[in-house]
N, C-alpha and C. Protein backbone atom coordinates (compact mmCIF):
# COMPACT_ATOMS: atom_id res chain seq x y z
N UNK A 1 0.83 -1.19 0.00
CA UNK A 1 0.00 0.00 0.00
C UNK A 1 0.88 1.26 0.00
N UNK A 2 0.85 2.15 -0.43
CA UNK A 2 1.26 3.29 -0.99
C UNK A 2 0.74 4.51 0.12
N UNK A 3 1.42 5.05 0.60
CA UNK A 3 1.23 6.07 2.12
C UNK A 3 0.61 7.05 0.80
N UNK A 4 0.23 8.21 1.73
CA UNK A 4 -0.55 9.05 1.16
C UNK A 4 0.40 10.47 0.54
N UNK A 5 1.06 10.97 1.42
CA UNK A 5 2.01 11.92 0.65
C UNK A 5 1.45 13.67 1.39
N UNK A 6 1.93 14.33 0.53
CA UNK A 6 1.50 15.40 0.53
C UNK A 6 0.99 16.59 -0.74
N UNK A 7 -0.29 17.26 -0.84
CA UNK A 7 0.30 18.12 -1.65
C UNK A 7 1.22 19.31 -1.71
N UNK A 8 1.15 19.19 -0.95
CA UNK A 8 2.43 20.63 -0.33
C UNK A 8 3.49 20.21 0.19
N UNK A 9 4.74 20.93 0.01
CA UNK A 9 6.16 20.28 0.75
C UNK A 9 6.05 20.27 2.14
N UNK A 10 6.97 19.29 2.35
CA UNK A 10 6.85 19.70 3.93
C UNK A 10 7.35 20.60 4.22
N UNK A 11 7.66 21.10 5.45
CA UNK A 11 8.32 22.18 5.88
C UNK A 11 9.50 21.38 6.50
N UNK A 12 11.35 22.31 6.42
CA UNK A 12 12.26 21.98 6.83
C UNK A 12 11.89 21.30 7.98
N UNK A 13 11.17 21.53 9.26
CA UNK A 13 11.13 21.27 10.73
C UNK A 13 10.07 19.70 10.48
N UNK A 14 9.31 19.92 9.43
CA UNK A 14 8.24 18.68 9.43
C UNK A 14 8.38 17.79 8.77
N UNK A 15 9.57 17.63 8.21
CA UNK A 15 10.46 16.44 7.64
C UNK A 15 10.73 15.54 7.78
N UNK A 16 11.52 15.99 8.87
CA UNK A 16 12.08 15.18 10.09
C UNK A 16 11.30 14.20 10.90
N UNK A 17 9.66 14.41 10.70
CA UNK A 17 8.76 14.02 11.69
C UNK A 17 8.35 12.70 11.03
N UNK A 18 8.66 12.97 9.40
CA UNK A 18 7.89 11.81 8.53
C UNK A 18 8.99 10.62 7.95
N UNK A 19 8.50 9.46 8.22
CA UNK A 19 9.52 8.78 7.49
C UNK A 19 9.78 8.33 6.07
N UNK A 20 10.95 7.73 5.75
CA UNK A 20 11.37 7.78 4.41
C UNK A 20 10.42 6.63 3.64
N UNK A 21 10.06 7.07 2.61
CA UNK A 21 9.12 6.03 1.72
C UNK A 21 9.73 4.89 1.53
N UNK A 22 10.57 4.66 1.21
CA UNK A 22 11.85 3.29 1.12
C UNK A 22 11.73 2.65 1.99
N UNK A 23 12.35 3.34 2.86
CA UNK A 23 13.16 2.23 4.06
C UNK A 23 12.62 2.68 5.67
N UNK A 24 11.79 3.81 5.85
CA UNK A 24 10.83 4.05 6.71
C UNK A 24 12.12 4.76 8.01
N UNK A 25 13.13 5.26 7.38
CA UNK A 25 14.37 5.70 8.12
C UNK A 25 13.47 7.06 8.33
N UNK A 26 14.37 8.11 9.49
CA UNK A 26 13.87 9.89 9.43
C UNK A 26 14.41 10.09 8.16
N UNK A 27 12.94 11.03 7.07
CA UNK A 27 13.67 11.50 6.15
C UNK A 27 14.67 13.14 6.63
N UNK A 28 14.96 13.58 5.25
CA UNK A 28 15.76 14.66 5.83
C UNK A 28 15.85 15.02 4.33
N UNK A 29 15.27 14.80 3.02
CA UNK A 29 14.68 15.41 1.74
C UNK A 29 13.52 14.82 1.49
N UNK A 30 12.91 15.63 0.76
CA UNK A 30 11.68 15.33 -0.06
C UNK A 30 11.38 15.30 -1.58
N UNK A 31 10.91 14.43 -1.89
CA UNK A 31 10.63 14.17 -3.81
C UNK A 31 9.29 14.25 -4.08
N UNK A 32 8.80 15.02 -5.00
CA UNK A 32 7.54 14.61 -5.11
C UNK A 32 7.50 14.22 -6.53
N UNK A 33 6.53 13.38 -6.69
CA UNK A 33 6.33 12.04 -7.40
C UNK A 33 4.83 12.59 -8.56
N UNK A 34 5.22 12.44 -9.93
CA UNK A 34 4.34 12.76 -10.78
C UNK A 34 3.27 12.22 -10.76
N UNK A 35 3.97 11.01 -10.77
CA UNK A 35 2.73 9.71 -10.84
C UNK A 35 1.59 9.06 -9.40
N UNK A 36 2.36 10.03 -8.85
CA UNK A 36 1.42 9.72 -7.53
C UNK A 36 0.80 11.19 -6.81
N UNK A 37 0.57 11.23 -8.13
CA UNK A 37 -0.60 12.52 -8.13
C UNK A 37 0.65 13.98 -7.64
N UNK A 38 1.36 14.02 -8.40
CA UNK A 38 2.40 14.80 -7.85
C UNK A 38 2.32 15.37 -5.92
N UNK A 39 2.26 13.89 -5.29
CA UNK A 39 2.22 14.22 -3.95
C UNK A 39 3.85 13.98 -3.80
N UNK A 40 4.03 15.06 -2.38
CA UNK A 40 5.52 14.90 -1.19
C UNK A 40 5.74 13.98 -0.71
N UNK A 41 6.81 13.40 -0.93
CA UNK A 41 7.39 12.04 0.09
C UNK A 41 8.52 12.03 0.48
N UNK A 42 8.67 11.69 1.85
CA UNK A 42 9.84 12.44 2.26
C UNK A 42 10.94 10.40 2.22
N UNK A 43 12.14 11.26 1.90
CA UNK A 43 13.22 10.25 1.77
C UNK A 43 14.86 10.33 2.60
N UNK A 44 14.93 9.52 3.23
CA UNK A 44 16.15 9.42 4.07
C UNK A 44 17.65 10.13 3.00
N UNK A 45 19.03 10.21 3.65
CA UNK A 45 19.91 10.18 3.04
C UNK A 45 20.27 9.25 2.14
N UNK A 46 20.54 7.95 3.05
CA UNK A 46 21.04 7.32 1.93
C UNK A 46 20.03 6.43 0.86
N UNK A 47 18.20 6.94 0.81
CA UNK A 47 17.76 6.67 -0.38
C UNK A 47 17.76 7.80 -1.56
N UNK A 48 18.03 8.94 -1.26
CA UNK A 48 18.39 10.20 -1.43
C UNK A 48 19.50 9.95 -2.44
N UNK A 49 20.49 9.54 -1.91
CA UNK A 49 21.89 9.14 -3.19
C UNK A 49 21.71 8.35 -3.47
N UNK A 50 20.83 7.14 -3.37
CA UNK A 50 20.27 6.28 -4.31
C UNK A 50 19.33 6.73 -5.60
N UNK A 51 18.81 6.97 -5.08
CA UNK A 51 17.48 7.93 -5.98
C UNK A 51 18.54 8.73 -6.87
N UNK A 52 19.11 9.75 -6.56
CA UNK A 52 20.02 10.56 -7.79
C UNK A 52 21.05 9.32 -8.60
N UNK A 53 21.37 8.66 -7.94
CA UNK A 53 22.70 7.60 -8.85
C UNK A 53 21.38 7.56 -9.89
N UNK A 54 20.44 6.51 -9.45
CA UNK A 54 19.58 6.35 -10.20
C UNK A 54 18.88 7.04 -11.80
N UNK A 55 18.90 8.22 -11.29
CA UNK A 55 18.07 9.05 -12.05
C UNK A 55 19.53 9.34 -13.33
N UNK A 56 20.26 9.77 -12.72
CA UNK A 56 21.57 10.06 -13.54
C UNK A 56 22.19 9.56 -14.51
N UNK A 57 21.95 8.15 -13.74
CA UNK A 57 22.14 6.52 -14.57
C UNK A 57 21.01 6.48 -16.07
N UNK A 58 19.96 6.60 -15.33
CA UNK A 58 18.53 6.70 -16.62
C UNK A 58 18.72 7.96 -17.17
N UNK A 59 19.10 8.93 -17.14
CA UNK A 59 19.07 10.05 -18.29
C UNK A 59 20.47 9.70 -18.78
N UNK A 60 21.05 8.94 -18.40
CA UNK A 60 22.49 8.55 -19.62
C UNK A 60 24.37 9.66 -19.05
N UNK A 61 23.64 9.88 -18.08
CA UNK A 61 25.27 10.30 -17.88
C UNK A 61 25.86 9.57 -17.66
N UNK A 62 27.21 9.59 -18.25
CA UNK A 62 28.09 8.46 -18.11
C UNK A 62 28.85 8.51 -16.92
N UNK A 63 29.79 9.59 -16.45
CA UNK A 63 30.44 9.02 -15.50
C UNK A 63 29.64 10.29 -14.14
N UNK A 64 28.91 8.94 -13.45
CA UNK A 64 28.10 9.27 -12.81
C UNK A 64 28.92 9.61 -11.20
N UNK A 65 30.04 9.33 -10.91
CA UNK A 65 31.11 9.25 -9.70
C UNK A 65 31.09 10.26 -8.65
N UNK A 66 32.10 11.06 -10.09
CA UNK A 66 32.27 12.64 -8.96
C UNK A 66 30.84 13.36 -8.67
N UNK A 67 29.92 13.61 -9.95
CA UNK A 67 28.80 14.25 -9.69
C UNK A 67 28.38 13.76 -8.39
N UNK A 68 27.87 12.59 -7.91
CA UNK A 68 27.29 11.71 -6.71
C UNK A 68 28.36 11.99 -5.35
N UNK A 69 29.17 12.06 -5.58
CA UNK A 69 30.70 12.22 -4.48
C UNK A 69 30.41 13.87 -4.40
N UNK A 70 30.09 14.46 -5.39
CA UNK A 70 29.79 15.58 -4.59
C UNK A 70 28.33 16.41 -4.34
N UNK A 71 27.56 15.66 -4.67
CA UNK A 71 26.83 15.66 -3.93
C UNK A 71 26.50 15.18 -2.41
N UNK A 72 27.03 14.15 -2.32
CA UNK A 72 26.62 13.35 -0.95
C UNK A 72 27.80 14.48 -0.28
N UNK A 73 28.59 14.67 -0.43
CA UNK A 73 29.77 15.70 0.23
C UNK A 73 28.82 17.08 0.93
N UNK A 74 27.88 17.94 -0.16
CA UNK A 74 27.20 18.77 0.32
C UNK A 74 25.94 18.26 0.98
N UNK A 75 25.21 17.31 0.94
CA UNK A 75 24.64 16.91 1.32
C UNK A 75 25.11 16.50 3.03
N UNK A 76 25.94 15.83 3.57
CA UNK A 76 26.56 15.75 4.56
C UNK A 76 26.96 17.04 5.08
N UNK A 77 27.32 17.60 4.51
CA UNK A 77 27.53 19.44 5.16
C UNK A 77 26.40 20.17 5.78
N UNK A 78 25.77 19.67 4.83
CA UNK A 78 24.20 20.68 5.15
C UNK A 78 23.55 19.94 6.29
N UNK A 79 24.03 18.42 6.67
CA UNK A 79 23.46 17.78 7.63
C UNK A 79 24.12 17.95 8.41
N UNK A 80 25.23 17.67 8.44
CA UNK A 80 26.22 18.53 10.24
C UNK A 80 25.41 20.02 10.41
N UNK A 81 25.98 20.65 9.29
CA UNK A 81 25.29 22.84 10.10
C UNK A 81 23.92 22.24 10.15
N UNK A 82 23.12 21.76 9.69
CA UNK A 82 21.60 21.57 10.22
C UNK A 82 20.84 20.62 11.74
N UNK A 83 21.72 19.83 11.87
CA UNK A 83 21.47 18.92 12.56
C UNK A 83 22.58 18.43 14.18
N UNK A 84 23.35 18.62 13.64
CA UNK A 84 24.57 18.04 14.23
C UNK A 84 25.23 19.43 15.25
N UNK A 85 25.19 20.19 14.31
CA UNK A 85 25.24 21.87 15.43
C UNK A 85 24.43 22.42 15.74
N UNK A 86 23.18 22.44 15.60
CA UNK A 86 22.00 22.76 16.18
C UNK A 86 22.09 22.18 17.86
N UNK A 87 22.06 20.50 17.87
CA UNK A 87 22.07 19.83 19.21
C UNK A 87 22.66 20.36 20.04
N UNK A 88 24.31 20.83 19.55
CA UNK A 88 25.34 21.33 20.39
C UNK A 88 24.93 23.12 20.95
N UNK A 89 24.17 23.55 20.57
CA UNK A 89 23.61 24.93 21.30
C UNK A 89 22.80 24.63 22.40
């Protein structure tokens, strides 16, 4: 069965609250999905760099490496200053 979604994004703070469509981890991005009535679903990190290898792979870029390496690089950044130093205040 297929969770329901959102039509509206979540909000940064209400993200966190919902889990990842995949793997039911805290998400910490959101995708929204054409085919499922272009509703919000929120997705963990590491289905997050799954999902992009993925997509990258199907539109034909070839060397899919560094693009993904740096992404997950900013992606991890934005999760320490968001998450990780927040706690520490």
């Amino acid at each position: 069965m297929i969770k329901k979604g959102r039509k509206k994004p979540y909000t940064d703070r209400g993200i966190n609250k919902v889990p990842c469509l995949r793997c039911g981890k805290p998400s910490e991005h959101q995708w929204q999905i054409c085919s499922l009535d272009n509703r919000w679903f929120g997705i963990c990190f590491e289905c997050d760099i799954k999902l992009n290898k993925l997509v990258l792979e199907f539109m034909g870029i070839i060397d899919t490496a560094p693009i993904l390496h740096e992404y997950e690089r900013k992606q991890l950044n934005e999760y320490r200053k968001n998450y990780i130093g927040k706690k520490d205040k």
